[in-house]
PDB file of N, CA and C in Angstrom:
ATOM      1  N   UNK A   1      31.295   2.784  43.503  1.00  0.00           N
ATOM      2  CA  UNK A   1      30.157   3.542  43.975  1.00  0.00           C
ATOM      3  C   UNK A   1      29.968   4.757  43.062  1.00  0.00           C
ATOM      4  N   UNK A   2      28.635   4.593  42.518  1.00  0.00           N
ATOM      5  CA  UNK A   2      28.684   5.958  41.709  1.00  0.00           C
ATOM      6  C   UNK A   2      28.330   7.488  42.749  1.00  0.00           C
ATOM      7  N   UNK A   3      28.619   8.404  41.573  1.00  0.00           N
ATOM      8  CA  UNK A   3      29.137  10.240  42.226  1.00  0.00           C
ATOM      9  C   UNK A   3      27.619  10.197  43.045  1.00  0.00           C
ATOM     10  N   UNK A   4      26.586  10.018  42.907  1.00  0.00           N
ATOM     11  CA  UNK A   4      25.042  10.468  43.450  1.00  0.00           C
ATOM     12  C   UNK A   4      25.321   9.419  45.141  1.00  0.00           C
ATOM     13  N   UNK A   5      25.597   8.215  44.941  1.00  0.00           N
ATOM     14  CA  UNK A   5      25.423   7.296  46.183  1.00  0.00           C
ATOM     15  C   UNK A   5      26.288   8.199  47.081  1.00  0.00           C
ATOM     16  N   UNK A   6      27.662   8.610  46.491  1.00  0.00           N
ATOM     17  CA  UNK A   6      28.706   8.734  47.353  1.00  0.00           C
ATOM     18  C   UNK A   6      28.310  10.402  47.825  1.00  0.00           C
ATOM     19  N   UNK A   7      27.298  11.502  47.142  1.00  0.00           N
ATOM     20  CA  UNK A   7      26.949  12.701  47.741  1.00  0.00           C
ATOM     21  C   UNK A   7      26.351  12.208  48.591  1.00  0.00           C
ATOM     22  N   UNK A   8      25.296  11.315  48.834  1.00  0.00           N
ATOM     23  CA  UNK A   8      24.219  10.846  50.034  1.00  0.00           C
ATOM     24  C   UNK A   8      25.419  10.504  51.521  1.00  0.00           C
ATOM     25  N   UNK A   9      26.239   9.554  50.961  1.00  0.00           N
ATOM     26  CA  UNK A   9      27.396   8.950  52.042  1.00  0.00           C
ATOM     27  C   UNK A   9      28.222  10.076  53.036  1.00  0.00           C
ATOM     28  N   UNK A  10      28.583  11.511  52.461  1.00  0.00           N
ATOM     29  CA  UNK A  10      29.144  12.311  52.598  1.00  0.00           C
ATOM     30  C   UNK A  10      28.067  13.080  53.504  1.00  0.00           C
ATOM     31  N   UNK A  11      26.939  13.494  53.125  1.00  0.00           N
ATOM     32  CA  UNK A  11      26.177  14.364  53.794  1.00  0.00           C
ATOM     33  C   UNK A  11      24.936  13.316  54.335  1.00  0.00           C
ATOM     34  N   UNK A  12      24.916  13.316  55.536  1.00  0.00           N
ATOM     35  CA  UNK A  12      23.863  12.644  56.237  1.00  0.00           C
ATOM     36  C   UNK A  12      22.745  12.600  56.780  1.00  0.00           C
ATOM     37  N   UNK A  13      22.398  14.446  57.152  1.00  0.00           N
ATOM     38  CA  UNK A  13      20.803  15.076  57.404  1.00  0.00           C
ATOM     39  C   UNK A  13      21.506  16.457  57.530  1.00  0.00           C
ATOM     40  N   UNK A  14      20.561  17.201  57.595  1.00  0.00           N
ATOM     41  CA  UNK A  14      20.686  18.966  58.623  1.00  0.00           C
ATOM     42  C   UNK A  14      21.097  18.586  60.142  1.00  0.00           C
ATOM     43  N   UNK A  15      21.587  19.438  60.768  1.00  0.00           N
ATOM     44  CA  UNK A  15      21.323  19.708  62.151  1.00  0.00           C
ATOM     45  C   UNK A  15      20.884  20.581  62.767  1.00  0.00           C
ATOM     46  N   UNK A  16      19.878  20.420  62.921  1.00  0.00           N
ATOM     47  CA  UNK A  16      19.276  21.554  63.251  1.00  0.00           C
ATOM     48  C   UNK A  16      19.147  21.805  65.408  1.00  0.00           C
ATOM     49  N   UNK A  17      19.172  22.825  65.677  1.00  0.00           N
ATOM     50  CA  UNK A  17      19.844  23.256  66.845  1.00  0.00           C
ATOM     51  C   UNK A  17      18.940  24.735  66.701  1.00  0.00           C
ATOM     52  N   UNK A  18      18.984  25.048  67.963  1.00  0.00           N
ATOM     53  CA  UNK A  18      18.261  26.438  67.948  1.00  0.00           C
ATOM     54  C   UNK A  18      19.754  28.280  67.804  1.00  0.00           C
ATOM     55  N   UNK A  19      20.686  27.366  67.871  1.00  0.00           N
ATOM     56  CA  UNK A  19      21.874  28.163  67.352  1.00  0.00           C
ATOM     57  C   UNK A  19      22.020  28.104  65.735  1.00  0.00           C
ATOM     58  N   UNK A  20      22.129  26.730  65.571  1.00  0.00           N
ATOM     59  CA  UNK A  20      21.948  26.959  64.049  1.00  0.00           C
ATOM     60  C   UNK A  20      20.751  27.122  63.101  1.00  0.00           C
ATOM     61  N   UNK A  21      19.445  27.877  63.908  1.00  0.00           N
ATOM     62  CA  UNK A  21      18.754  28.494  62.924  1.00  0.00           C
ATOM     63  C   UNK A  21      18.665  29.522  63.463  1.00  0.00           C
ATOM     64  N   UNK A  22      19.294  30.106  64.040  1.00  0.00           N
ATOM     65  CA  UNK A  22      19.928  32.017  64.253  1.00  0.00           C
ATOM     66  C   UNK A  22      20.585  31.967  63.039  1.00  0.00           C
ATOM     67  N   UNK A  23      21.821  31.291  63.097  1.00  0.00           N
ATOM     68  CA  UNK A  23      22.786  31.287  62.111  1.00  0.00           C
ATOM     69  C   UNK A  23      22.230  31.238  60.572  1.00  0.00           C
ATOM     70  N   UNK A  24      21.026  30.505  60.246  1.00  0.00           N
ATOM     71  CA  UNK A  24      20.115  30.334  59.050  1.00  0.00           C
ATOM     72  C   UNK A  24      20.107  31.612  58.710  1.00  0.00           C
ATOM     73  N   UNK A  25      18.986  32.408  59.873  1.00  0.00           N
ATOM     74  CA  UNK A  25      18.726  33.850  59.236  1.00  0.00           C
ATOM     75  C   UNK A  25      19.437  34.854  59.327  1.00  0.00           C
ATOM     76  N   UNK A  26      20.530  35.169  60.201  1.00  0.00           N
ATOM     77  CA  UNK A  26      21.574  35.908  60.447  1.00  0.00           C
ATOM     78  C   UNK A  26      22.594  35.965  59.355  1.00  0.00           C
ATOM     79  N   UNK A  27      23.400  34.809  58.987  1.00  0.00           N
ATOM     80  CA  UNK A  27      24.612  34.559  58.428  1.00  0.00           C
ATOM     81  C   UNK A  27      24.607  33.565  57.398  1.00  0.00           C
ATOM     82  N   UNK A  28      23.248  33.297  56.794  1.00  0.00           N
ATOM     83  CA  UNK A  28      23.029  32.497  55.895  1.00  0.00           C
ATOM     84  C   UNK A  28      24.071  31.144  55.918  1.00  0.00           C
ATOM     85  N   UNK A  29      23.290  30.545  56.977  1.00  0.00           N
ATOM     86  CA  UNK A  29      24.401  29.058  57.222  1.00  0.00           C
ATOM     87  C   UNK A  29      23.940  28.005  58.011  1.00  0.00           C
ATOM     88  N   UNK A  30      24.399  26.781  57.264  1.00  0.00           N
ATOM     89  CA  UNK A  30      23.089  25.304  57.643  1.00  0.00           C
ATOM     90  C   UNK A  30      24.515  24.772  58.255  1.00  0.00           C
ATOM     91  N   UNK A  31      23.928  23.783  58.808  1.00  0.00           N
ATOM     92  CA  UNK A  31      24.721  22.769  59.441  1.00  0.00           C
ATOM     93  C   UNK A  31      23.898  21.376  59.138  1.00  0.00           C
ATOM     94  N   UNK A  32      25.180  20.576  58.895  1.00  0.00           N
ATOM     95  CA  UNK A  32      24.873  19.121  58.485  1.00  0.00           C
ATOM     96  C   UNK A  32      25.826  18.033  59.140  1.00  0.00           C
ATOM     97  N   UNK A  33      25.121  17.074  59.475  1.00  0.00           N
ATOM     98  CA  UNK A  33      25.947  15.876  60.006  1.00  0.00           C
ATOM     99  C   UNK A  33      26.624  15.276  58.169  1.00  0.00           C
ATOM    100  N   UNK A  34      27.812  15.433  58.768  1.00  0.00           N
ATOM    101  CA  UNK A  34      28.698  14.623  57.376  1.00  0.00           C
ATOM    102  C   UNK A  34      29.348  13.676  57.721  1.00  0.00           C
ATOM    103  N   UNK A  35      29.794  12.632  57.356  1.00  0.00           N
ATOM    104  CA  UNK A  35      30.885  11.579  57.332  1.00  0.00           C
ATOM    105  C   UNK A  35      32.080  12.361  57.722  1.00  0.00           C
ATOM    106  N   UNK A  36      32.549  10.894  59.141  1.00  0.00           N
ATOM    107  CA  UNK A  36      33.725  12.106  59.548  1.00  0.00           C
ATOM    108  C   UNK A  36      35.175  11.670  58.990  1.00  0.00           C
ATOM    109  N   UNK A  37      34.759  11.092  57.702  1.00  0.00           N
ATOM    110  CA  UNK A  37      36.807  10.956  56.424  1.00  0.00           C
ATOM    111  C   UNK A  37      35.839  11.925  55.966  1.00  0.00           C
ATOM    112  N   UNK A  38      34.967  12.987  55.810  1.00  0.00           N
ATOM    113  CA  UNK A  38      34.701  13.884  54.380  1.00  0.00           C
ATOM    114  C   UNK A  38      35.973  14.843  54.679  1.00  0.00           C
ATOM    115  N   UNK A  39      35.989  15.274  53.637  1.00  0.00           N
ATOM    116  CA  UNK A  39      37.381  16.682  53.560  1.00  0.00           C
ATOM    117  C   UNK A  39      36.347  17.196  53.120  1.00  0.00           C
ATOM    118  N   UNK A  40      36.756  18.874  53.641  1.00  0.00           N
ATOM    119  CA  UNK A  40      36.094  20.336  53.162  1.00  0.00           C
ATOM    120  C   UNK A  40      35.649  20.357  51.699  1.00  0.00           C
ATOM    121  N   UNK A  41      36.745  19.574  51.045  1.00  0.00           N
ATOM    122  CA  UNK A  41      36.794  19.713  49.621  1.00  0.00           C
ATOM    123  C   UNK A  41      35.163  18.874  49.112  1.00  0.00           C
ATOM    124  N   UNK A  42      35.615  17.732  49.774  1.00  0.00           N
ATOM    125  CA  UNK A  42      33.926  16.654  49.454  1.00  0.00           C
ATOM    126  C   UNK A  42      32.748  17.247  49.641  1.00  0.00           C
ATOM    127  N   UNK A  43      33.063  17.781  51.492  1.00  0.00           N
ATOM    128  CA  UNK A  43      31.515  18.263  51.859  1.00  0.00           C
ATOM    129  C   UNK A  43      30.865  19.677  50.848  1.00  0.00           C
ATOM    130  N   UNK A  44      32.287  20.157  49.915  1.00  0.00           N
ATOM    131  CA  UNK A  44      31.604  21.513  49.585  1.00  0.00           C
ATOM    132  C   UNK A  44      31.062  20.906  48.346  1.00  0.00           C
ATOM    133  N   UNK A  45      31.300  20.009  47.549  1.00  0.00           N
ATOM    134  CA  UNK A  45      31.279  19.292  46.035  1.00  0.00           C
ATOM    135  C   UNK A  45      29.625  18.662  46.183  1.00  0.00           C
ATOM    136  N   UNK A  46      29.945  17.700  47.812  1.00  0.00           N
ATOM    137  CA  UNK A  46      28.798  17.393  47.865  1.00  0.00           C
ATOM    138  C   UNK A  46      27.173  18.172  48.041  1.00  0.00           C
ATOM    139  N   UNK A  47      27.098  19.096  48.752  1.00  0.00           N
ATOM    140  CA  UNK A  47      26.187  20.228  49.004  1.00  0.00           C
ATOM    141  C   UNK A  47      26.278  21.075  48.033  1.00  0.00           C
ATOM    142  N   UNK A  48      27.240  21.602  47.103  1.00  0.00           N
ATOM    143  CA  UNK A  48      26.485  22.368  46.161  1.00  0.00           C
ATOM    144  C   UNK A  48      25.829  21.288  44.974  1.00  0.00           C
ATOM    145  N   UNK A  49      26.298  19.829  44.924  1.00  0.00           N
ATOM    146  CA  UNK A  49      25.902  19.058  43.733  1.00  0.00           C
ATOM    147  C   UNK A  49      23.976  19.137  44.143  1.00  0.00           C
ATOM    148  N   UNK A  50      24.595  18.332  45.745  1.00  0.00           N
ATOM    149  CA  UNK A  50      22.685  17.939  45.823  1.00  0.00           C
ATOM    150  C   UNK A  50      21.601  18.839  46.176  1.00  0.00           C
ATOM    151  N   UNK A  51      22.078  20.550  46.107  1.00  0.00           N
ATOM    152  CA  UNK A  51      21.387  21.782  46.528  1.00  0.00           C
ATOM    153  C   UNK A  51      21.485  22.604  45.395  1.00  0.00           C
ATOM    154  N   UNK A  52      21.896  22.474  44.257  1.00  0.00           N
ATOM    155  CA  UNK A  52      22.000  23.211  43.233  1.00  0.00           C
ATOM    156  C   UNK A  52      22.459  24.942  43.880  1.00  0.00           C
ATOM    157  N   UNK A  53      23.759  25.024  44.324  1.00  0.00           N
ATOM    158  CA  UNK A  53      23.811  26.512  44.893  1.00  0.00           C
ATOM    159  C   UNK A  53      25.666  26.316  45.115  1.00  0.00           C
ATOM    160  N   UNK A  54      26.039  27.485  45.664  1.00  0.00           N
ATOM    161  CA  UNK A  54      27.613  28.137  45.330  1.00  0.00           C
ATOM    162  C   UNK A  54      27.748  27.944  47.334  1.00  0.00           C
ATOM    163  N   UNK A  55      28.437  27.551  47.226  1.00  0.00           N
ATOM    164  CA  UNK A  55      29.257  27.628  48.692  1.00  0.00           C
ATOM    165  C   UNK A  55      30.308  28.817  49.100  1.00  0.00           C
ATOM    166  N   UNK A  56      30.121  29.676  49.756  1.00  0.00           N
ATOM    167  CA  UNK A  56      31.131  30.710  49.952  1.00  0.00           C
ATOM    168  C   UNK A  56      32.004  29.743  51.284  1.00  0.00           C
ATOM    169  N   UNK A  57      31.834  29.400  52.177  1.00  0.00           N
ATOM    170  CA  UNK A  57      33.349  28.782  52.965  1.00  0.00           C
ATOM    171  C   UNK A  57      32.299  27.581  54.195  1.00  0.00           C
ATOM    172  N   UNK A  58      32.784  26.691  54.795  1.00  0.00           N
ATOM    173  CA  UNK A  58      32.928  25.186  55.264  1.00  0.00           C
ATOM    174  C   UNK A  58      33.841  25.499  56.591  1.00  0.00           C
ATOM    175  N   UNK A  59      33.543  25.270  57.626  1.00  0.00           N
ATOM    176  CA  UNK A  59      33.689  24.951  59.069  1.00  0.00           C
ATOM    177  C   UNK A  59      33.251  23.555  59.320  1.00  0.00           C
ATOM    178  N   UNK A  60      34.273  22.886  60.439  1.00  0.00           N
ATOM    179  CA  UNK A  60      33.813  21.404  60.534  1.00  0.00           C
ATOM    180  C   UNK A  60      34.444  21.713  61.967  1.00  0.00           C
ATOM    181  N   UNK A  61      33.755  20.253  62.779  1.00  0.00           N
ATOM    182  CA  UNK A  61      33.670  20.426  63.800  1.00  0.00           C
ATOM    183  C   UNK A  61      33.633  18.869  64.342  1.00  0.00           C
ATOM    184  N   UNK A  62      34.141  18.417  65.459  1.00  0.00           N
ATOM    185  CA  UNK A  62      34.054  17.261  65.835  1.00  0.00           C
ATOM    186  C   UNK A  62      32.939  17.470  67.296  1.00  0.00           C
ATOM    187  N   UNK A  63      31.666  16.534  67.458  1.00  0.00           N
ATOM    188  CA  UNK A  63      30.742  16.794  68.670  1.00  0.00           C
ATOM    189  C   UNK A  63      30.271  15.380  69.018  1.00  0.00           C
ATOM    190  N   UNK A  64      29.430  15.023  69.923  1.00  0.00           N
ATOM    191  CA  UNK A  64      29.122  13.512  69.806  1.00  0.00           C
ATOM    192  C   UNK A  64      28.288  12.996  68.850  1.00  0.00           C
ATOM    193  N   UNK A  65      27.413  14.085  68.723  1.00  0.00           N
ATOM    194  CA  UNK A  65      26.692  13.732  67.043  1.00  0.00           C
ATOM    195  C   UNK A  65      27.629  13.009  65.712  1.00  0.00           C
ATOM    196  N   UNK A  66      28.361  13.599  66.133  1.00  0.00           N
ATOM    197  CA  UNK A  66      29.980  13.144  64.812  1.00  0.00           C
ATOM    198  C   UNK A  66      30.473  13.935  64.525  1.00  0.00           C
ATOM    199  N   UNK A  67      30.475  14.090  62.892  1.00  0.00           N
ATOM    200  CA  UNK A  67      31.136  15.424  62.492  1.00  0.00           C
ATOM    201  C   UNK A  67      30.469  16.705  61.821  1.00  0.00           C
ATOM    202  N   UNK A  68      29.750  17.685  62.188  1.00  0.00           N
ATOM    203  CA  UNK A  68      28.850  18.570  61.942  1.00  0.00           C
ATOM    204  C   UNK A  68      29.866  19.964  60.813  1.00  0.00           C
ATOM    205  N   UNK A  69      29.128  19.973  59.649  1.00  0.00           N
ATOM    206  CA  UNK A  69      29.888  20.934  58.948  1.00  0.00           C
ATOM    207  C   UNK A  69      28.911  21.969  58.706  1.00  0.00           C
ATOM    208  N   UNK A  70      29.655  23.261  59.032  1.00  0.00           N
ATOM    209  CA  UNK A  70      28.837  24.681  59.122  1.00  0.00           C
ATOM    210  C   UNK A  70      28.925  25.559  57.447  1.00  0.00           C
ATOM    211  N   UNK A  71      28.302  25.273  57.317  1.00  0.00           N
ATOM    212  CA  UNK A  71      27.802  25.990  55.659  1.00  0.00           C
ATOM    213  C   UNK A  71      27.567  26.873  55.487  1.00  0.00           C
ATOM    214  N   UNK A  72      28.248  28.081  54.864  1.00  0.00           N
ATOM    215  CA  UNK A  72      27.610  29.274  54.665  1.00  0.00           C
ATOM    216  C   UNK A  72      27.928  29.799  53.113  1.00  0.00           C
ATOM    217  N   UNK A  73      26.431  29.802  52.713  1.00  0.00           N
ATOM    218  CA  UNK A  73      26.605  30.313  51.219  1.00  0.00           C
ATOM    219  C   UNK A  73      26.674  31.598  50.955  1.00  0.00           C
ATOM    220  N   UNK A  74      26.907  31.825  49.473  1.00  0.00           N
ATOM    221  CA  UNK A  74      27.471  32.840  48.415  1.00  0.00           C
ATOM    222  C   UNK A  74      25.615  33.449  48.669  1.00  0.00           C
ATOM    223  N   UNK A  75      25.936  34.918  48.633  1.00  0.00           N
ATOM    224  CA  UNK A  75      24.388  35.662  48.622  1.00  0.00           C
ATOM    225  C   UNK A  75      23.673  35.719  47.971  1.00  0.00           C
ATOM    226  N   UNK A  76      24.159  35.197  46.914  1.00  0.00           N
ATOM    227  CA  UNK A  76      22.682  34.872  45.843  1.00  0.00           C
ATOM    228  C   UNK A  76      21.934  33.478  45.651  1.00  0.00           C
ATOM    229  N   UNK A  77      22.374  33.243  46.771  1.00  0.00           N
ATOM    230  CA  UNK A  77      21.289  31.698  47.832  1.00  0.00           C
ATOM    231  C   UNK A  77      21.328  31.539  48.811  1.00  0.00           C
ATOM    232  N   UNK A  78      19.593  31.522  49.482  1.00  0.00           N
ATOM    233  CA  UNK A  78      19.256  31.819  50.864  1.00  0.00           C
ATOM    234  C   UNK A  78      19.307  30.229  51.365  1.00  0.00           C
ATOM    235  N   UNK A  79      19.861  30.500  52.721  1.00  0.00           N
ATOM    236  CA  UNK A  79      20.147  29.361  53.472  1.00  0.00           C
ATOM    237  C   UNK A  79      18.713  28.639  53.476  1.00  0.00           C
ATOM    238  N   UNK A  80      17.553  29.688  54.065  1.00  0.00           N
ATOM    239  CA  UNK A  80      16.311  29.431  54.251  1.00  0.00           C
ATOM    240  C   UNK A  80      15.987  28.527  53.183  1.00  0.00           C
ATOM    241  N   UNK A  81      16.122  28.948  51.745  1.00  0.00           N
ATOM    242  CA  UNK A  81      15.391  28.021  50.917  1.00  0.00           C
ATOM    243  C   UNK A  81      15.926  26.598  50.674  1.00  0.00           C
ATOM    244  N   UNK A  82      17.585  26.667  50.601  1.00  0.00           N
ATOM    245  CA  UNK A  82      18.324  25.265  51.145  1.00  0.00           C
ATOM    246  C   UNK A  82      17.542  24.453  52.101  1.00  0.00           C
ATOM    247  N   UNK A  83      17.412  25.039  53.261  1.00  0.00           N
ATOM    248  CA  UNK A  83      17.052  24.392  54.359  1.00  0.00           C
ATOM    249  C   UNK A  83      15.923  23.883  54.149  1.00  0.00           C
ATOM    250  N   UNK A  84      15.126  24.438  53.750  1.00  0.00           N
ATOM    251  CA  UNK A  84      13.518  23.867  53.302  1.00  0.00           C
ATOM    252  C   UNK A  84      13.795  22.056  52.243  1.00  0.00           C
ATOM    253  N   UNK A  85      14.702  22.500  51.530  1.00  0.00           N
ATOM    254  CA  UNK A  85      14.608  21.509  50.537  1.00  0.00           C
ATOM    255  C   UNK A  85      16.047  20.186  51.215  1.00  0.00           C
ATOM    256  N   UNK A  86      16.197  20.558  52.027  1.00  0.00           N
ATOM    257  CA  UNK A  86      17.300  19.822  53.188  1.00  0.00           C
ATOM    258  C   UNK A  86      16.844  18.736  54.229  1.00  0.00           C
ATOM    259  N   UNK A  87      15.344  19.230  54.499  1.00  0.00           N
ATOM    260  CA  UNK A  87      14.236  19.029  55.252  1.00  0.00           C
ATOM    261  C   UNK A  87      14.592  19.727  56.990  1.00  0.00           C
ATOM    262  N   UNK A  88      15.188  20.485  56.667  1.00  0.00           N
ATOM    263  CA  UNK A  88      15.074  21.777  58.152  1.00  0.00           C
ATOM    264  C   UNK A  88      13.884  21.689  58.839  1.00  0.00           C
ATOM    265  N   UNK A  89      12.938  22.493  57.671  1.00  0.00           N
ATOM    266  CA  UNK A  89      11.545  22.153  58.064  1.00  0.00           C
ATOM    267  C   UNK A  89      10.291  21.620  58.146  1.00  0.00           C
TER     268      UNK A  89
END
């Protein structure tokens, strides 16, 4: 499987929640349904490859949705504009 198929496999949509778009504009931080074998290490490789941007730290979480990982980037990239190109909105 090539590196592009296997970023898609890893990250699966946004989740969007009315907590996690406080968190958007507050604390600059998306949430995404990921594959639940991703390691921190994948989900961060994968989201900065297919968002062109720096990851400051990765929270994961097990819910019935699956496995939801909480993203919060480095300040010189707004969650907002991620999210736009994520399809947030």
């Amino acid at each position: 499987m090539s590196e592009p198929e296997l970023r898609h496999r890893i990250i699966r949509h946004a989740y969007v929640t009315e907590k996690s778009m406080d968190e958007m504009e507050r604390q600059n931080k998306l949430e995404f349904v990921v594959d639940h074998r991703a390691t921190r290490a994948e989900i961060r490789g994968a989201v900065e490859s297919l968002y062109h941007c720096k990851v400051a730290k990765i929270t994961t979480k097990i819910v019935r949705a699956g496995k939801i990982a909480t993203v919060r980037f480095t300040k010189e990239y707004s969650a907002e504009d991620i999210g736009s190109r994520a399809g947030v909105f």
